[in-house]
N, C-alpha and C. Protein backbone atom coordinates (compact mmCIF):
# COMPACT_ATOMS: atom_id res chain seq x y z
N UNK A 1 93.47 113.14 79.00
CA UNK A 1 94.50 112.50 78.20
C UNK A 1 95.10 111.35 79.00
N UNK A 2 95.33 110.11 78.73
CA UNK A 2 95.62 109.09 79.31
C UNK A 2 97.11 108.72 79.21
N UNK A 3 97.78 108.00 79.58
CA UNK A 3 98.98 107.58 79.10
C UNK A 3 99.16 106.09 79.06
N UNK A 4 99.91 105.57 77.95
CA UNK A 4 100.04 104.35 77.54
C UNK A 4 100.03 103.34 78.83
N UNK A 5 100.41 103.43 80.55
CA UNK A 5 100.49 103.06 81.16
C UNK A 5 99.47 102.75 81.86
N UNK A 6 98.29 103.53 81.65
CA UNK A 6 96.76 103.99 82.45
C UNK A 6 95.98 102.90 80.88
N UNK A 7 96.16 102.56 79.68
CA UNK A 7 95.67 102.27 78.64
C UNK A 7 96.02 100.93 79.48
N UNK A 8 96.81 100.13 79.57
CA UNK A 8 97.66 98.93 79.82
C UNK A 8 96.83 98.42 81.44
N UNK A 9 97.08 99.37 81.95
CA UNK A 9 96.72 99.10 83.67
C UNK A 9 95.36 99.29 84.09
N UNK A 10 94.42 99.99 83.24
CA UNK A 10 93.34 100.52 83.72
C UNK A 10 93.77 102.12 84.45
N UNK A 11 92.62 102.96 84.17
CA UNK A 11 92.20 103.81 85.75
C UNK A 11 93.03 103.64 87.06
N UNK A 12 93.63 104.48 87.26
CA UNK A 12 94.12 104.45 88.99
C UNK A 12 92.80 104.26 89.67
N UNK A 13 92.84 104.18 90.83
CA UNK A 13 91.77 103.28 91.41
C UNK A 13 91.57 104.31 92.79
N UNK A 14 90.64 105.44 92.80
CA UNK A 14 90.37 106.20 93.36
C UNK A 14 89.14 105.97 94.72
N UNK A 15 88.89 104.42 94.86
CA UNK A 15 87.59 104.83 95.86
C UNK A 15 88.52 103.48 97.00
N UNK A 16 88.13 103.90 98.07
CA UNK A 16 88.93 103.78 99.43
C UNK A 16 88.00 102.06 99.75
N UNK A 17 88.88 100.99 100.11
CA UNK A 17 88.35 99.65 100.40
C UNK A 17 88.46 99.63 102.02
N UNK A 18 87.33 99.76 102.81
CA UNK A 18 87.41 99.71 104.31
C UNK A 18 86.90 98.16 104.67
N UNK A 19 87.84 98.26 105.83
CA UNK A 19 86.93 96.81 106.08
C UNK A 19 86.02 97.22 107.13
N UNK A 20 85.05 96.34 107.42
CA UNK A 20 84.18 96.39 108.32
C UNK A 20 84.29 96.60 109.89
N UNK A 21 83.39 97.21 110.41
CA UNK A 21 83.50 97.43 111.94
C UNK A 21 83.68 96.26 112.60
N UNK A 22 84.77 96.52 113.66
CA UNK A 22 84.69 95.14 114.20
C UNK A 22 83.43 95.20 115.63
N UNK A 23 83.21 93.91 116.08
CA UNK A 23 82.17 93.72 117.06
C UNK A 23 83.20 94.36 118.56
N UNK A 24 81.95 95.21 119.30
CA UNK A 24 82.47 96.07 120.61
C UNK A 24 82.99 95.43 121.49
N UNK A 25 82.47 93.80 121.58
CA UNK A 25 83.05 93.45 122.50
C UNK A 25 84.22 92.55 122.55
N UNK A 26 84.92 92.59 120.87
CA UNK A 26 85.84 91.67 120.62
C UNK A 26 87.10 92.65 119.89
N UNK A 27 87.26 93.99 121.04
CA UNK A 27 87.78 95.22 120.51
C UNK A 27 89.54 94.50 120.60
N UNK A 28 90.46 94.97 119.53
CA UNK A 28 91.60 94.51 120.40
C UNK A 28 92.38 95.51 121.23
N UNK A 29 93.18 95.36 121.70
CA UNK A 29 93.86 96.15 123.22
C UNK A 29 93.88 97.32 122.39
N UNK A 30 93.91 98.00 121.19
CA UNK A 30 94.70 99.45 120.82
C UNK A 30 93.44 100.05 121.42
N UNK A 31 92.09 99.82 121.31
CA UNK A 31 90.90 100.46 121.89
C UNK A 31 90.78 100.92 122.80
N UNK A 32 91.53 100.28 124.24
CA UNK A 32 91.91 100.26 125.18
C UNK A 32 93.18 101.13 125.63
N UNK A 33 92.91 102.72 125.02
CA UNK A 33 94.29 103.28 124.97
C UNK A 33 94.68 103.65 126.96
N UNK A 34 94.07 102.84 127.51
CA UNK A 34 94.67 103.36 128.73
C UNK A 34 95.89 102.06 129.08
N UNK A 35 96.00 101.24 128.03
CA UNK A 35 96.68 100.57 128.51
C UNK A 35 98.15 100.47 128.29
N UNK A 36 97.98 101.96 127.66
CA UNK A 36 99.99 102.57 127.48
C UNK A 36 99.73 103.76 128.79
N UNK A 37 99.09 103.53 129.56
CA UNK A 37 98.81 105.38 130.55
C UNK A 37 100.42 105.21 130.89
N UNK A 38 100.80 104.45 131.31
CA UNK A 38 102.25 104.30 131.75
C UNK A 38 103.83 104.23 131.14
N UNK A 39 102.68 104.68 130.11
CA UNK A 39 104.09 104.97 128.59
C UNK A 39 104.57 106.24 128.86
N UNK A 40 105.89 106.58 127.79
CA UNK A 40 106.32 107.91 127.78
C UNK A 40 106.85 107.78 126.32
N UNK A 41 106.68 109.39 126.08
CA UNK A 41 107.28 109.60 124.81
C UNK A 41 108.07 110.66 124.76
N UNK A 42 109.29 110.69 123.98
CA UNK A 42 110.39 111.41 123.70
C UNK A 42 109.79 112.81 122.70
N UNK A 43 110.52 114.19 122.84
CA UNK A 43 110.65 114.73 122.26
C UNK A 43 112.24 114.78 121.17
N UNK A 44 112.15 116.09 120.73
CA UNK A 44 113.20 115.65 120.02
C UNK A 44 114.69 116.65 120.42
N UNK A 45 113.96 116.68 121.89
CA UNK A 45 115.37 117.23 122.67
C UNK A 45 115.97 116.52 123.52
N UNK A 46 115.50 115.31 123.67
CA UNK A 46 115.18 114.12 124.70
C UNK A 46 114.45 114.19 125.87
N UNK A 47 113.20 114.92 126.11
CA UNK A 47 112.54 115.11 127.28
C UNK A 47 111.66 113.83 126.97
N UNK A 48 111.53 113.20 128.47
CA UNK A 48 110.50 112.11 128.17
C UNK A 48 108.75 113.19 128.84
N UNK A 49 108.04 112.48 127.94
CA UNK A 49 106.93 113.59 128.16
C UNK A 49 105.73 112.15 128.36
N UNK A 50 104.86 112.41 129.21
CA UNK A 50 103.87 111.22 130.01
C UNK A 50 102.49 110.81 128.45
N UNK A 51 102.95 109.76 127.53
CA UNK A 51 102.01 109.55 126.81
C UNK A 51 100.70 110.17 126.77
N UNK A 52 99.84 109.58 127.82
CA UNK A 52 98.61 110.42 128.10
C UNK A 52 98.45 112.02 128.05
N UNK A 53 99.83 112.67 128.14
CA UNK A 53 99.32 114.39 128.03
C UNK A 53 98.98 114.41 126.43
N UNK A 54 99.68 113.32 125.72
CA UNK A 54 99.11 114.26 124.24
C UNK A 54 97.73 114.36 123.94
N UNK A 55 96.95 113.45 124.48
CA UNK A 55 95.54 113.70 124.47
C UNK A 55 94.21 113.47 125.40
N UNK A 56 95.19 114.02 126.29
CA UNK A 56 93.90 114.11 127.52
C UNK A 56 93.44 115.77 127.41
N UNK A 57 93.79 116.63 127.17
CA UNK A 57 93.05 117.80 127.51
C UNK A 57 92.65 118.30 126.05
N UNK A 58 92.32 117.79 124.88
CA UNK A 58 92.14 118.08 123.67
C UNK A 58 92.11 116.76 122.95
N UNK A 59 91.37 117.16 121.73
CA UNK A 59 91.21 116.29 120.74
C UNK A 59 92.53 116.01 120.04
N UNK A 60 92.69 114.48 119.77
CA UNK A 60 94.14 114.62 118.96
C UNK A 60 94.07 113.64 118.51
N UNK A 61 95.02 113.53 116.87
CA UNK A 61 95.17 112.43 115.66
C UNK A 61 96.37 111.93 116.29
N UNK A 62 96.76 110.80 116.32
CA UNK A 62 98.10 109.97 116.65
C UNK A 62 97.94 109.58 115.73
N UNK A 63 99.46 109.58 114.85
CA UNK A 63 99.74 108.61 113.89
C UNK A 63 101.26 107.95 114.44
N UNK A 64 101.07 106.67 114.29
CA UNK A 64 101.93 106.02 115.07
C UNK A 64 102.85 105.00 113.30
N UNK A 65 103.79 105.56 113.49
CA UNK A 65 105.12 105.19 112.41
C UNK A 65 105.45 103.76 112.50
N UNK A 66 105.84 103.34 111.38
CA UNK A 66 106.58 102.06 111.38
C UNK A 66 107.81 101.99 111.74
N UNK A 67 109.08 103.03 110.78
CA UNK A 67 110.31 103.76 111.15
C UNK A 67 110.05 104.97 110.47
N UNK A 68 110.90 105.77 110.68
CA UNK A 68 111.55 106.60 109.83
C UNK A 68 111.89 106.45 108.23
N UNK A 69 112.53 105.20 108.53
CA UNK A 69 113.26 105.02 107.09
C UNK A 69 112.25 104.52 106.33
N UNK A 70 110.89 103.89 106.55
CA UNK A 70 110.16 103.45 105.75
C UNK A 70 109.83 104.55 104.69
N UNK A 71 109.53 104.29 103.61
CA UNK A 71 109.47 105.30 102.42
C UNK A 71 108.08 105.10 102.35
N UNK A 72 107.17 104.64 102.53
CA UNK A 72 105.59 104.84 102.41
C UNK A 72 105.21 105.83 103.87
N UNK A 73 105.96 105.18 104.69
CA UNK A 73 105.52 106.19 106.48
C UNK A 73 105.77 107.63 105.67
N UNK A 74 107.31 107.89 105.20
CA UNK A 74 107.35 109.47 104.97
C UNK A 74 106.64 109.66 104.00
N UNK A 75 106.18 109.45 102.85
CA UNK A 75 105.40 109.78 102.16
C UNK A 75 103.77 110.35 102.70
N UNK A 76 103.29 109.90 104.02
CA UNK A 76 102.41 109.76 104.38
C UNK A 76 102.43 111.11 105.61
N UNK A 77 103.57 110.98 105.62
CA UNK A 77 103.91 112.42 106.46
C UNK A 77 104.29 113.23 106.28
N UNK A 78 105.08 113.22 104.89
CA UNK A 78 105.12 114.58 103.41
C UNK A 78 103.60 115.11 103.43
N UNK A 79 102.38 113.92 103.26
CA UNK A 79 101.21 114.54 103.04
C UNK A 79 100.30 114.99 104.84
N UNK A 80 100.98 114.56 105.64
CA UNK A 80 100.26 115.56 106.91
C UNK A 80 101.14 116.58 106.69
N UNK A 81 102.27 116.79 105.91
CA UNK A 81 102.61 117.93 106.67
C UNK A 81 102.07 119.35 105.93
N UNK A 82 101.01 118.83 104.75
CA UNK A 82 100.47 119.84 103.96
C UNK A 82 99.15 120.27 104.50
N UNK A 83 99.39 119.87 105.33
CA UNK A 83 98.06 119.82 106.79
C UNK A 83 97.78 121.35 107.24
N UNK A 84 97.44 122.79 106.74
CA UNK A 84 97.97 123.57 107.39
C UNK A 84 97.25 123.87 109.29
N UNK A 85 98.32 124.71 109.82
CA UNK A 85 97.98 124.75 111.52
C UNK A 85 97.04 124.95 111.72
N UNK A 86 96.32 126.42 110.65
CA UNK A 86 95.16 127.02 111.23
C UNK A 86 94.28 125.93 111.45
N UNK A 87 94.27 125.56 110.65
CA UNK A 87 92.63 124.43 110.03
C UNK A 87 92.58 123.78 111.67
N UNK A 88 94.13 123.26 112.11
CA UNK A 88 93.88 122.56 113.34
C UNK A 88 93.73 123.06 114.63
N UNK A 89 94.15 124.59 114.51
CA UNK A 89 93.88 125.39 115.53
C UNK A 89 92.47 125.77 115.90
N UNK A 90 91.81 126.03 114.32
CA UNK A 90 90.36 126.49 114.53
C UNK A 90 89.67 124.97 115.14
N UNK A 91 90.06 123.96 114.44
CA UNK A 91 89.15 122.71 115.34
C UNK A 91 89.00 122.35 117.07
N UNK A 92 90.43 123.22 117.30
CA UNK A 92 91.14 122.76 118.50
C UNK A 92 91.54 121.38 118.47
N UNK A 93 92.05 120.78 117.66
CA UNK A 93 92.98 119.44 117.09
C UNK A 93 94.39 119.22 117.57
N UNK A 94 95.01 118.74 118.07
CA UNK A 94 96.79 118.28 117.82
C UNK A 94 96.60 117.08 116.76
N UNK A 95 97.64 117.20 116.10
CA UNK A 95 98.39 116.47 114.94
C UNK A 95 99.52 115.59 115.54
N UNK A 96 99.79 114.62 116.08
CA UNK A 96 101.01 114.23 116.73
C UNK A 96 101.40 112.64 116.11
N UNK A 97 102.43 113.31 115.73
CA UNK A 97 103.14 111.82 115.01
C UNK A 97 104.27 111.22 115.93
N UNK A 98 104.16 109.54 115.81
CA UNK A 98 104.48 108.74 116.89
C UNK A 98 105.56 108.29 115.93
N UNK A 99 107.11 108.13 116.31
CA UNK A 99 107.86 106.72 115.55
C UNK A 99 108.40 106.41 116.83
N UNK A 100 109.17 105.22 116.09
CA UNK A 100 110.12 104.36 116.86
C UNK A 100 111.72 104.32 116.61
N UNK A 101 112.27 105.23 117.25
CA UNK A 101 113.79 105.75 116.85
C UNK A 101 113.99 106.58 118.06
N UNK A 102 115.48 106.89 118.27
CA UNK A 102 116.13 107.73 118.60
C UNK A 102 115.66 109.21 118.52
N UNK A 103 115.32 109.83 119.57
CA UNK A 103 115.62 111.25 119.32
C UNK A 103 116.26 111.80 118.54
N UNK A 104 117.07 111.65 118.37
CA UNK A 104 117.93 112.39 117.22
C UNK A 104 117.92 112.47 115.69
N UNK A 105 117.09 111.21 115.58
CA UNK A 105 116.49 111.33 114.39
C UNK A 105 115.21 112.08 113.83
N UNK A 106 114.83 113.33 115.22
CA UNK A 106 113.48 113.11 114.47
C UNK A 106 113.61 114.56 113.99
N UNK A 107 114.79 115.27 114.05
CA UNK A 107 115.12 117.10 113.29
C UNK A 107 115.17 116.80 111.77
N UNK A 108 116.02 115.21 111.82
CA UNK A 108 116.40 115.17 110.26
C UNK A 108 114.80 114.73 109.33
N UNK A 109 114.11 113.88 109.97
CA UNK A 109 113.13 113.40 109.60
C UNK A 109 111.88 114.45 109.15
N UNK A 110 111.97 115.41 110.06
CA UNK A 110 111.26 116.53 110.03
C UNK A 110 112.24 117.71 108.59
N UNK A 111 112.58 117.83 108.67
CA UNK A 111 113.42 118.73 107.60
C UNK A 111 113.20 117.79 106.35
N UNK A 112 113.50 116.60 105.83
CA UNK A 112 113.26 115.98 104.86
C UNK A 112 111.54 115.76 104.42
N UNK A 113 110.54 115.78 105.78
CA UNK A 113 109.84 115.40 105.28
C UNK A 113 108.73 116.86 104.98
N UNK A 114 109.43 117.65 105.44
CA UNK A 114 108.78 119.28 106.08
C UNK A 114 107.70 119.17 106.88
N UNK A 115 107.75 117.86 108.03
CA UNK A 115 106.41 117.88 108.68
C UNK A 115 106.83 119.08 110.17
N UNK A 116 105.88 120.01 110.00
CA UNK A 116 105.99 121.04 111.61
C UNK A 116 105.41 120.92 112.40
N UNK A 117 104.66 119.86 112.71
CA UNK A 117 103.88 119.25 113.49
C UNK A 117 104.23 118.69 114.46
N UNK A 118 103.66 118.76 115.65
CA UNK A 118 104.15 117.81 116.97
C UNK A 118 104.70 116.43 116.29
N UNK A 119 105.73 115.80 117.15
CA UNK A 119 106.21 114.53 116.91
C UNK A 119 107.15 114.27 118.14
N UNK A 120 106.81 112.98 118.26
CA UNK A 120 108.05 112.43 118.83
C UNK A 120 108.35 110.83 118.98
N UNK A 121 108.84 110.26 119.69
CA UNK A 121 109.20 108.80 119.53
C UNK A 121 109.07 107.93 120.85
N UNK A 122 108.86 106.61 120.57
CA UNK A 122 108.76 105.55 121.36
C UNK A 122 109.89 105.01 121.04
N UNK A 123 111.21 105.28 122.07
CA UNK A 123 111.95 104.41 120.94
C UNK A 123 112.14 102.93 122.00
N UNK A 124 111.77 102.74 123.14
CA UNK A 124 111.37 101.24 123.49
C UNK A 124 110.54 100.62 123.10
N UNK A 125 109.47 101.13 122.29
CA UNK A 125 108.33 100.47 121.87
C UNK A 125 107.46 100.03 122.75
N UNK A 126 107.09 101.10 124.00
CA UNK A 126 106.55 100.72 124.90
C UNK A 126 105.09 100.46 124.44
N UNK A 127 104.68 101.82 123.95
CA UNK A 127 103.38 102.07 123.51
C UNK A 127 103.17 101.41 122.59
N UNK A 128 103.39 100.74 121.85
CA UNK A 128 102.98 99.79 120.39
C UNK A 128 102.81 98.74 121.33
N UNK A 129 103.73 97.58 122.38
CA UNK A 129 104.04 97.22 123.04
C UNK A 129 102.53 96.85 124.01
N UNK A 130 102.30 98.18 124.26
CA UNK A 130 101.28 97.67 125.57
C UNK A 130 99.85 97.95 124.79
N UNK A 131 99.55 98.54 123.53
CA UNK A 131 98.81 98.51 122.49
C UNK A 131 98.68 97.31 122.00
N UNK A 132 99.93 96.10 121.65
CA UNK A 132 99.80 95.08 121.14
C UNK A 132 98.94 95.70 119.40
N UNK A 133 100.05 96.37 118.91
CA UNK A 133 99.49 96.80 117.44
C UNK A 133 99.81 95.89 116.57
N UNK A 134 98.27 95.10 116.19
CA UNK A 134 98.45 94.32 114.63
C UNK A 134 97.63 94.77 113.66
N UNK A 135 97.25 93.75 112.87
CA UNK A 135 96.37 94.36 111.95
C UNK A 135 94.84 94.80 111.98
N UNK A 136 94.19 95.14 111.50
CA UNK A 136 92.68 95.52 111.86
C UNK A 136 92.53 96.95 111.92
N UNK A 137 90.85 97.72 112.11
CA UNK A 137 90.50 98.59 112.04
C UNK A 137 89.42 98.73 113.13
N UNK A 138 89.32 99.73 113.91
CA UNK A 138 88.16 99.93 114.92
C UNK A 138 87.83 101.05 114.91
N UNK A 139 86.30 100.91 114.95
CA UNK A 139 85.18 102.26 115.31
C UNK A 139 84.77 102.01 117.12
N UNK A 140 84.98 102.92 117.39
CA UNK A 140 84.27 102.42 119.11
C UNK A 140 83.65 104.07 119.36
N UNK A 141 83.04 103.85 119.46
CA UNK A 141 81.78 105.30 120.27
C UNK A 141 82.02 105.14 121.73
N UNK A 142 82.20 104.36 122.44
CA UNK A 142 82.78 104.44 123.58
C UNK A 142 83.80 104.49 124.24
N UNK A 143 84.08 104.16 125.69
CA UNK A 143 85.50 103.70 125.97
C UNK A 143 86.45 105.36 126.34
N UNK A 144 87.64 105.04 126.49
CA UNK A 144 88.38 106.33 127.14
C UNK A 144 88.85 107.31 125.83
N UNK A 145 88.08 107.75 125.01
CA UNK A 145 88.44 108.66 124.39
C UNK A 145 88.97 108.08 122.93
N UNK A 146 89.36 106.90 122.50
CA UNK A 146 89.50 106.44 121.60
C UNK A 146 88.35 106.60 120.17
N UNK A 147 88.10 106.93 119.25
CA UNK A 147 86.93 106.62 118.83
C UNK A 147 86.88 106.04 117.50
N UNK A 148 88.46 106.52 117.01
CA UNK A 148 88.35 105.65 115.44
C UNK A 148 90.24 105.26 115.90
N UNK A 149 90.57 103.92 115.19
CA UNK A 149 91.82 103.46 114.83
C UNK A 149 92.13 102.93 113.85
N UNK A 150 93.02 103.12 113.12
CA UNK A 150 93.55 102.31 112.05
C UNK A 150 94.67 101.64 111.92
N UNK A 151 94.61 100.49 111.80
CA UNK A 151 95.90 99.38 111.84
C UNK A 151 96.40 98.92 110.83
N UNK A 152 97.17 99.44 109.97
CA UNK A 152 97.12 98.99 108.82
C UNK A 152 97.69 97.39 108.14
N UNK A 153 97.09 97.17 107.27
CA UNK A 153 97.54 95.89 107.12
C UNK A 153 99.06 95.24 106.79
N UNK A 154 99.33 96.57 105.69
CA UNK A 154 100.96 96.64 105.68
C UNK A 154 100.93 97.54 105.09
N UNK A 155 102.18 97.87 104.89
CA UNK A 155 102.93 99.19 104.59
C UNK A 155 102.33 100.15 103.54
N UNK A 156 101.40 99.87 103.12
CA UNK A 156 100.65 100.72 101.99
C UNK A 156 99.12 100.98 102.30
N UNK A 157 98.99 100.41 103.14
CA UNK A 157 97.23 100.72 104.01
C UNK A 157 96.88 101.24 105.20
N UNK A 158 97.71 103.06 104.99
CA UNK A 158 97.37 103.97 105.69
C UNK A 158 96.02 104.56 105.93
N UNK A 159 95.42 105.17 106.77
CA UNK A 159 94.22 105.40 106.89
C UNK A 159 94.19 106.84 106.24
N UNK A 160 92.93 107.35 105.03
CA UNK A 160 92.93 108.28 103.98
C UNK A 160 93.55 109.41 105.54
N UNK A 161 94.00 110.65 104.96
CA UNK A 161 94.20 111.55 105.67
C UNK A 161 93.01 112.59 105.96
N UNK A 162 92.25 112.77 104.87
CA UNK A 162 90.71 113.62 104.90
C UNK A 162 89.87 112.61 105.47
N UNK A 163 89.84 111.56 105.46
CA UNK A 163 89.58 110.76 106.72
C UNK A 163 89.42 111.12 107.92
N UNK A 164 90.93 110.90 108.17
CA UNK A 164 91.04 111.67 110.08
C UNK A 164 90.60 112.76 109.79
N UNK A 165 90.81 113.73 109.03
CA UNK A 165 90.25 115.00 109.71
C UNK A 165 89.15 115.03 109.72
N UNK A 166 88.16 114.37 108.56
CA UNK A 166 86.68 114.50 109.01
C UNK A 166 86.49 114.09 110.75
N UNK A 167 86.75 113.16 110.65
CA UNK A 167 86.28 112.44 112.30
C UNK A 167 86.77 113.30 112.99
N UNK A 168 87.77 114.19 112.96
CA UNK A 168 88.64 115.12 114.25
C UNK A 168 87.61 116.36 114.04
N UNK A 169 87.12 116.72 113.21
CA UNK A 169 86.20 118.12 112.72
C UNK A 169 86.86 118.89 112.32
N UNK A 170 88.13 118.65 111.65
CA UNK A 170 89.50 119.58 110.71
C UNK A 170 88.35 119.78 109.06
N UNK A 171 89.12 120.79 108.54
CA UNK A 171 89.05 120.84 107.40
C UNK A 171 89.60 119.95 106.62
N UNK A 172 88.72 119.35 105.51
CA UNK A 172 90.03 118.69 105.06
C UNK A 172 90.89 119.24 104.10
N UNK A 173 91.95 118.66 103.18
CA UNK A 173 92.82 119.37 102.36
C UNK A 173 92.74 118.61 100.81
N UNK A 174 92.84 119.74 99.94
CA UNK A 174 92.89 119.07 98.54
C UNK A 174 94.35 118.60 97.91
N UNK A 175 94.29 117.17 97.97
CA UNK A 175 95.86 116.84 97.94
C UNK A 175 96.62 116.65 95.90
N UNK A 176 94.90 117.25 95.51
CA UNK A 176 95.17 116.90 93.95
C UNK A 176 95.94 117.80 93.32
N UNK A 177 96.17 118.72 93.81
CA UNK A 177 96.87 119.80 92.92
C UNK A 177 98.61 119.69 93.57
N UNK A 178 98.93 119.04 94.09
CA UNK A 178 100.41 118.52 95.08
C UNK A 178 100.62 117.21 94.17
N UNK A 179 101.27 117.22 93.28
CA UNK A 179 101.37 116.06 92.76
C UNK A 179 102.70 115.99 92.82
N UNK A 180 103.46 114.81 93.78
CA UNK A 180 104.90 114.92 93.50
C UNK A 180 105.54 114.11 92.22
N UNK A 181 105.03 113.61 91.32
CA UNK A 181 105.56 113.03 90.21
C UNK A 181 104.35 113.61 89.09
N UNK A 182 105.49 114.44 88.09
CA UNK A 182 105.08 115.26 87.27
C UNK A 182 105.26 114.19 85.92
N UNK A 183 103.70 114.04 85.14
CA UNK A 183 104.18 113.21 83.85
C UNK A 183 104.55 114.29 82.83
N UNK A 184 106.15 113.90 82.15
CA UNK A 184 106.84 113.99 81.15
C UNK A 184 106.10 113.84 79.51
């Protein structure tokens, strides 16, 4: 059954537009994740904790935030947080979400968004900073552990979430039956 809005607009538009691999040797710095080794990141008690532990001894998804307050970021982290643990336990995966704020923001952020997942913050912006994060997308098979990144172009060109988990070896999750806007 369609609605007058889907008649008018077409079909929602269900198949994912990637851009192309970029060339290996014209990688930009995010590829190069050793070049935050000297970063730190906040928990949300204020411990500064050494960037590099979140994924040197395990496989791990970084998703790195615009703010908090952005309403597409939480939306995007409403949907990791339907992520369940096991799936990431059995992979041996961490889930770790990156913003740029205050400690103190990240209990409220977490309660609104119900994400239970590791998180914490850059709030100097060191790591974006020594990443030099713009736009673009990279595949690299080599290099220090990096192997897929996504940069999005703006605020609405997050990388799919069954995405990352394929590449991490997670299960993925069926996000069709979670529909937060119910048609009337």
């Amino acid at each position: 059954m369609s609605t007058n809005l889907e008649k008018t607009l077409g079909a929602p538009q269900t198949v994912q537009i990637a851009r192309s691999p970029q060339n290996q040797h014209d990688l930009p710095p995010i590829a190069n994740i050793k070049a935050a080794k000297d970063c730190f990141v906040v928990n949300c008690y204020g411990r500064k904790i050494p960037f590099p532990a979140l994924y040197e001894k395990t496989k791990t998804i970084l998703v790195f935030l615009r703010h908090f307050l952005c309403y597409t970021c939480r939306e995007y982290v409403e949907d990791l947080a339907k992520i369940p643990e096991k799936s990431l336990k059995d992979a041996d995966v961490r889930l770790i979400v990156i913003g740029q704020s205050s400690h103190d923001h990240i209990q409220d952020f977490c309660t609104q968004t119900g994400y239970t997942h590791e998180i914490y913050v850059d709030p100097t912006r060191s790591i974006y900073k020594s990443l030099q994060m713009k736009q673009g997308e990279i595949f690299h098979q080599a290099g220090d552990k990096l192997h897929f990144g996504h940069l999005d172009l703006n605020r609405l060109d997050h990388a799919p979430i069954n995405l990352l988990l394929q590449l991490a070896g997670v299960k993925t999750v069926d996000f069709t039956h979670k529909a937060k806007i119910i048609d009337i």
